[in-house]
Protein backbone atom coordinates (compact mmCIF):
# COMPACT_ATOMS: atom_id res chain seq x y z
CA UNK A 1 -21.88 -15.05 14.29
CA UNK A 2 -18.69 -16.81 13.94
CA UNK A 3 -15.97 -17.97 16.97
CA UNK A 4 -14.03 -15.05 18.23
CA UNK A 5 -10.51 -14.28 16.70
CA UNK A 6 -7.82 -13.94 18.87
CA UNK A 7 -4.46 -12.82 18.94
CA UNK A 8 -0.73 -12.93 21.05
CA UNK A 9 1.39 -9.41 20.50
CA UNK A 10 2.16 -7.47 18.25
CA UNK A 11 0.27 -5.82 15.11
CA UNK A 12 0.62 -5.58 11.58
CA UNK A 13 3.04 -3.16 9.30
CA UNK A 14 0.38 -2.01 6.54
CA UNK A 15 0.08 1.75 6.24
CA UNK A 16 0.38 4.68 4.45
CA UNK A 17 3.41 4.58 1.82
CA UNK A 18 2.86 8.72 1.83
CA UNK A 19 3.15 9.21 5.81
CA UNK A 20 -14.30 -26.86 2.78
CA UNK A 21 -16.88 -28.58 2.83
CA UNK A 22 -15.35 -30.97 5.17
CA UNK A 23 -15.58 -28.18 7.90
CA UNK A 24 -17.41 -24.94 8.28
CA UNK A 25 -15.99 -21.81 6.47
CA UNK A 26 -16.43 -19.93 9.31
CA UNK A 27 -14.57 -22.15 11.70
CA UNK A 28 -11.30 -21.81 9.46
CA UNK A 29 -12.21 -17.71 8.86
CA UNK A 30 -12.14 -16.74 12.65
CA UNK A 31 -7.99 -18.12 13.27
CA UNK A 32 -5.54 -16.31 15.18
CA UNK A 33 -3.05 -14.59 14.36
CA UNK A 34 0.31 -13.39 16.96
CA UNK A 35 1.48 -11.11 14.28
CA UNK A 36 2.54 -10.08 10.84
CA UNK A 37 5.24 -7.46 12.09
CA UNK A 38 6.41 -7.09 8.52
CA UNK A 39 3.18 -6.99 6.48
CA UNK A 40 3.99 -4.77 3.93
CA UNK A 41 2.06 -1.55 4.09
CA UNK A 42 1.89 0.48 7.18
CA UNK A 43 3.64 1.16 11.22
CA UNK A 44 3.41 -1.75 13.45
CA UNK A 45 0.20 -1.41 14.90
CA UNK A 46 -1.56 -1.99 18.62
CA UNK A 47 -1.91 -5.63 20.16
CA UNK A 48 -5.01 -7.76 18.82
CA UNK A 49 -7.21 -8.33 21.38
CA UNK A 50 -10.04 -11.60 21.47
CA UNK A 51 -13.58 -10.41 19.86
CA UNK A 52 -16.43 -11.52 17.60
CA UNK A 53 -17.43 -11.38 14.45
CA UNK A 54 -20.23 -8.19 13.36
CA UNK A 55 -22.46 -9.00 11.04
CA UNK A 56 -22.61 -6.41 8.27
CA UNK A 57 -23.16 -6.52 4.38
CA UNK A 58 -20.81 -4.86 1.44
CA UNK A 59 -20.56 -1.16 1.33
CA UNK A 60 -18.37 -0.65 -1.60
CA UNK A 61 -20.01 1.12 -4.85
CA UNK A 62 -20.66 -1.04 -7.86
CA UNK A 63 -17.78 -1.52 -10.14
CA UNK A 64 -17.44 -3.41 -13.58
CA UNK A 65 -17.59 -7.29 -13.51
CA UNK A 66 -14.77 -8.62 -15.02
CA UNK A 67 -15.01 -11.10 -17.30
CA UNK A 68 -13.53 -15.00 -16.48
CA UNK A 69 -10.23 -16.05 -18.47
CA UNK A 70 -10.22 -19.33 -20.38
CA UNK A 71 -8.19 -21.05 -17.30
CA UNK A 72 -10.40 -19.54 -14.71
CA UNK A 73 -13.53 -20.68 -17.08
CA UNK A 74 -11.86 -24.28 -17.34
CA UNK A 75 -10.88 -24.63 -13.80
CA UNK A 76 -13.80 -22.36 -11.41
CA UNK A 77 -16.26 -25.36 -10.60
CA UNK A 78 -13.02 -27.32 -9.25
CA UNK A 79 -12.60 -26.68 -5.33
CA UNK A 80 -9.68 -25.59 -3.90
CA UNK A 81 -8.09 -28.27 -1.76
CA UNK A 82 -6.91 -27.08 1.39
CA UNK A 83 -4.52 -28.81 3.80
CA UNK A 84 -3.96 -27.64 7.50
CA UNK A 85 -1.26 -28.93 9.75
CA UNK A 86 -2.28 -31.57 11.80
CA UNK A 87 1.28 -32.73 13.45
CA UNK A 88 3.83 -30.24 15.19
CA UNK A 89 6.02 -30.14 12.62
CA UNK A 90 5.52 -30.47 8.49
CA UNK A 91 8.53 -30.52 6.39
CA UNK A 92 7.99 -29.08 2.83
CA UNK A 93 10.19 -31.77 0.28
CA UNK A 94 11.46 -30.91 -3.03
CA UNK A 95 10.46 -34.26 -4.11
CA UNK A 96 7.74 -36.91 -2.89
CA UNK A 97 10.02 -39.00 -0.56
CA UNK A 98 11.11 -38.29 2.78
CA UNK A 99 14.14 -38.78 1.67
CA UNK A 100 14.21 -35.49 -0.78
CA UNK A 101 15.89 -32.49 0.96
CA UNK A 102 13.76 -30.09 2.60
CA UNK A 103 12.76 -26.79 1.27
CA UNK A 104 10.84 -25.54 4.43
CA UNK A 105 9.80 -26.36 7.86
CA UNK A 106 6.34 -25.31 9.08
CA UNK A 107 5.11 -25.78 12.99
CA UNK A 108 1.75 -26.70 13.29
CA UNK A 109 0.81 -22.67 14.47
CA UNK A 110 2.68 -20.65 12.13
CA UNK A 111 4.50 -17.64 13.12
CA UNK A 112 1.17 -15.60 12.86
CA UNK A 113 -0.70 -17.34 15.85
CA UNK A 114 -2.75 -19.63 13.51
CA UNK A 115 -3.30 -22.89 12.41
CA UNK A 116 -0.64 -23.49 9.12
CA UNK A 117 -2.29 -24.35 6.16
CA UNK A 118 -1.50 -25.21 2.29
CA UNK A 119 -3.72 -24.71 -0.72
CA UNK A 120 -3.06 -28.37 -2.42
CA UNK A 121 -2.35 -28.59 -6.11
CA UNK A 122 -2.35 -32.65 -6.82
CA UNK A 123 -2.07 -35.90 -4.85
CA UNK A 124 0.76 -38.06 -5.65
CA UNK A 125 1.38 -41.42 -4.56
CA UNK A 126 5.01 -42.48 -3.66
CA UNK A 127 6.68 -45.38 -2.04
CA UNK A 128 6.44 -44.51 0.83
CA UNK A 129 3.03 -42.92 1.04
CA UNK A 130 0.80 -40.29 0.10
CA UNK A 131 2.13 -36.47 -0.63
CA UNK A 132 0.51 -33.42 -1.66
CA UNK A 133 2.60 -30.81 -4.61
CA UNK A 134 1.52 -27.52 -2.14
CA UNK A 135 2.08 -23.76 -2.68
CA UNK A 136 4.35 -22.70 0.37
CA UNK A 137 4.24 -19.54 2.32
CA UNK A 138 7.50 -18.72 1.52
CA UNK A 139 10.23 -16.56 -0.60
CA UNK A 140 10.16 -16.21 -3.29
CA UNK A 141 6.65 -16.30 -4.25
CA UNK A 142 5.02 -19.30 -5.81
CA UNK A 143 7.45 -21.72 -4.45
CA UNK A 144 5.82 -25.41 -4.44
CA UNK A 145 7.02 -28.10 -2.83
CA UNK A 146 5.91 -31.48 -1.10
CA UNK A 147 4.21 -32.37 2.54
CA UNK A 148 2.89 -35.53 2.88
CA UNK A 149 -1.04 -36.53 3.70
CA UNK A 150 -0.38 -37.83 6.96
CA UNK A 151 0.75 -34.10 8.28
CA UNK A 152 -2.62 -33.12 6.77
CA UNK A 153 -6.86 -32.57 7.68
CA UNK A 154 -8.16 -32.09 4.30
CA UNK A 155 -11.00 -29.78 3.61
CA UNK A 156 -11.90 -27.80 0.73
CA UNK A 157 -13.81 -24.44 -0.37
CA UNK A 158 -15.62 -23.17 -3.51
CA UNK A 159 -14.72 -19.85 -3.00
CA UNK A 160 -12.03 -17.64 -4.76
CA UNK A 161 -10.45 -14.06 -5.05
CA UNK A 162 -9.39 -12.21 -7.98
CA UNK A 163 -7.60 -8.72 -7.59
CA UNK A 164 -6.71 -7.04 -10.87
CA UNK A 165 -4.16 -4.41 -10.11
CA UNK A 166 -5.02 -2.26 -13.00
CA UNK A 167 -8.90 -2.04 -11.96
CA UNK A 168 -8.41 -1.16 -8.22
CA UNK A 169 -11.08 -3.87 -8.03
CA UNK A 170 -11.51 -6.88 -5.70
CA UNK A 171 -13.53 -10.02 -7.12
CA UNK A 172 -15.24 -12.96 -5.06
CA UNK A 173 -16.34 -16.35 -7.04
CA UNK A 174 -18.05 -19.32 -5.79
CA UNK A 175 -17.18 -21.19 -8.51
CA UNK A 176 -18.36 -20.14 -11.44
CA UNK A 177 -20.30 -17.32 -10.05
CA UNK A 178 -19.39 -13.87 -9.55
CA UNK A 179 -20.87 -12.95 -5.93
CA UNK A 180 -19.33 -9.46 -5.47
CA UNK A 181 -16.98 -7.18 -7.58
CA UNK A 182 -15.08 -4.57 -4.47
CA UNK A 183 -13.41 -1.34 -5.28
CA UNK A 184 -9.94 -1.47 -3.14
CA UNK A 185 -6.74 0.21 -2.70
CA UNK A 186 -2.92 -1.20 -3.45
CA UNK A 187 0.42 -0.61 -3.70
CA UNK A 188 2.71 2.49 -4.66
CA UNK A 189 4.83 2.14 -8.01
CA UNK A 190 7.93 2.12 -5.51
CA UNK A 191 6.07 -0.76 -3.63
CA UNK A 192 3.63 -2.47 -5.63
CA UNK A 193 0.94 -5.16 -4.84
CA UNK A 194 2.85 -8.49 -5.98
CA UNK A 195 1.31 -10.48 -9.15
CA UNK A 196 0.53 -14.40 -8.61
CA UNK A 197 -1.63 -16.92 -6.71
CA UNK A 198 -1.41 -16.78 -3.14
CA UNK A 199 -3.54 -17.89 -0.40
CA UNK A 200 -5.11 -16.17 2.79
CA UNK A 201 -2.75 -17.66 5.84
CA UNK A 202 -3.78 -15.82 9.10
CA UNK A 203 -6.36 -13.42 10.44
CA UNK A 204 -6.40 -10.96 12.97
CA UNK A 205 -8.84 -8.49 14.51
CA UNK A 206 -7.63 -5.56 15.82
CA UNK A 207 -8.59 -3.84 18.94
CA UNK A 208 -10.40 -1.26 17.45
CA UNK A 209 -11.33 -0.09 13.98
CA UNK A 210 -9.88 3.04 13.85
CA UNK A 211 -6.21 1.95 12.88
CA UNK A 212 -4.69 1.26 9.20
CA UNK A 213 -5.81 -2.45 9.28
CA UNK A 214 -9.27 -0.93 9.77
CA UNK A 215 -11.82 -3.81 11.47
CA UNK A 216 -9.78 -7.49 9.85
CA UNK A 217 -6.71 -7.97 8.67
CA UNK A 218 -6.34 -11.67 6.54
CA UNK A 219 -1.98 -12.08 6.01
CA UNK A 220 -1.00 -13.58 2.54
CA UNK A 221 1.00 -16.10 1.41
CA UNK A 222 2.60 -13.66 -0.70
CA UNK A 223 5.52 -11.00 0.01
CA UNK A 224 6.30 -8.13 -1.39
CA UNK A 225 9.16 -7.91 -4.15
CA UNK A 226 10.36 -4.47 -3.11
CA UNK A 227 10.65 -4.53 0.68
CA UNK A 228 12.91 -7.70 2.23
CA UNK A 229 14.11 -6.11 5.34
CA UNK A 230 11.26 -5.87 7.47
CA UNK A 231 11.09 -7.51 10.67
CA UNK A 232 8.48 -10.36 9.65
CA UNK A 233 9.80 -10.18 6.14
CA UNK A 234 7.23 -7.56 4.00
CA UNK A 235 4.20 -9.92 4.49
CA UNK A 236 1.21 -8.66 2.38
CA UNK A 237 -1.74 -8.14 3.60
CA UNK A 238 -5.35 -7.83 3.02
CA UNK A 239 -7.01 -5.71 5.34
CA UNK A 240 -9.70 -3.10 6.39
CA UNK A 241 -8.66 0.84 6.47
CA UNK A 242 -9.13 3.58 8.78
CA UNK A 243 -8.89 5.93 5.84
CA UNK A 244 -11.51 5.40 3.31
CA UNK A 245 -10.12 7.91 0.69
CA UNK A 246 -7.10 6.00 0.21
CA UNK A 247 -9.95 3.23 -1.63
CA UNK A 248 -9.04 3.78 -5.37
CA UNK A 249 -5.67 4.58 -5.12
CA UNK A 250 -2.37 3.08 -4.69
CA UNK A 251 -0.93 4.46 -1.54
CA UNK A 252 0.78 1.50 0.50
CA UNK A 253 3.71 -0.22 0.67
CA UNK A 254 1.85 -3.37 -1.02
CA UNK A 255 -1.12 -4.37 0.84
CA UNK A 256 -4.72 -4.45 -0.26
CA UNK A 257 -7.11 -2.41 1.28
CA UNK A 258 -10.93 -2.39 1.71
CA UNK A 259 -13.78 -0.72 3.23
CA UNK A 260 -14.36 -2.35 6.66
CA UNK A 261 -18.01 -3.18 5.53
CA UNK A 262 -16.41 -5.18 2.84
CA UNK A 263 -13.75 -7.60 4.40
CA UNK A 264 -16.21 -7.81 7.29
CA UNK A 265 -18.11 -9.22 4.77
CA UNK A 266 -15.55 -11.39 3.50
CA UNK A 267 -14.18 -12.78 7.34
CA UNK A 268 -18.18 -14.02 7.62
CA UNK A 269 -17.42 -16.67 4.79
CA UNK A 270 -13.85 -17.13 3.64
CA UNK A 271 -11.51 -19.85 5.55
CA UNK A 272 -8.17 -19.51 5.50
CA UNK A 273 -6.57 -21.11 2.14
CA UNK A 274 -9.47 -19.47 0.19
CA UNK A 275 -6.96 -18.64 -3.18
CA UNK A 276 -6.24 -14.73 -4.35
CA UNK A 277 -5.15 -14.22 -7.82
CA UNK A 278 -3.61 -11.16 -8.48
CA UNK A 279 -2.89 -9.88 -11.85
């Protein structure tokens, strides 16, 4: 059983649209998070309250495996590098130099209670030091830009997710292996799951399991394209479900449900920066 996860205020917004090896997995998994007050998806919710993690094995019916693209083939023994704030304050630089202007400023706990991190895409060396290119949690998706090693502990995890959006389907790798294939629910045509590579950030536990971020709630790196005014900007989410009917269909405002067996599953192994594809 993991460390508790904890949390400081407010819930998520994920509903109904219609109504590393260089340190444990499960020491990253079990983060806190204050709150996602925009996540895209659903009413903010109760206040997250400190508990453990249960135990409990996948629930979801078998669904087709899918098979790996040539990038995913080229690239699935390679680790993903993951880089979590070590210093107050990181500045994100649009170049490799501290003397590049800055695209973003990230505080050491991010705005969801937890611990910032960065999923690393290359070292580069510069005059003066050592940077990292890093995807940033930020509008619009898949911006990159650079934080420097110093601002950084390094660790590193095998394991990745792949959602495919026309599948209703949930896929986790360790490396080159396909552990689990999960059937899930997504996104309204009005307010659709986003496409790209994005990262898990934060993690919450609600107080109980009967609300719409069911038992865990992981928030994205991603935000939705169709909702911007949100308070906490249309965060997406990834999350358990008090409704287990809506599995299979696309009925939020952009978040990706799951039977609670299944993320509890997931929260038991997956540290925050594990990568999500979605296509």
């Amino acid at each position: 059983m993991g460390p508790p996860v904890r949390s400081l205020g407010h819930g998520i917004s994920c509903g109904r649209a219609d109504s590393i090896r260089a340190l444990p997995a499960r020491r990253f998994a079990a983060l806190t998070m204050v709150a996602i007050a925009g996540l895209a998806g659903c009413s903010t919710g109760p206040a997250m309250t400190r508990s453990g993690h249960t135990p409990g094995r996948p629930s979801s019916p078998p669904v087709p495996a899918p098979s790996p693209s040539a990038s995913t083939r080229a690239s699935c023994a390679r680790e993903t590098l993951i880089g979590t704030a070590r210093v107050a304050t990181v500045d994100a630089k649009a170049a490799p130099s501290r003397d590049s202007s800055t695209l973003a400023s990230f505080t050491r706990i991010n705005a969801q209670g937890a611990p910032q991190v960065f999923d690393l895409q290359r070292q580069v060396t510069a005059g003066d030091g050592i940077w990292y290119r890093a995807l940033l949690p930020v509008r619009p998706n898949g911006t990159f830009g650079f934080v420097p090693a110093s601002a950084l502990r390094l660790s590193q995890t095998p394991f990745r997710i792949q959602v495919s959006r026309a599948n209703l389907a949930l896929s986790l790798w360790k490396g080159c292996r396909l552990v689990r294939t999960y059937r899930i629910g997504l996104g309204t045509l009005d307010t659709p799951t986003p496409i790209g590579t994005f990262y898990l950030n934060s993690l919450l536990k609600p107080p109980t399991p009967n609300t719409v971020y069911g038992e865990y709630a992981y928030g994205l790196s991603a935000y939705s394209d169709a909702i911007t005014t949100w308070r906490g900007g249309g965060v997406i989410g990834l999350h358990g479900t008090n409704d287990p009917s809506s599995i299979g269909k696309r009925k939020s405002h952009g978040c990706i449900r799951m039977r609670n067996a299944d993320i509890r599953a997931l929260v038991k192994i997956l540290p925050l920066g594990t990568p999500i594809e979605i296509t």
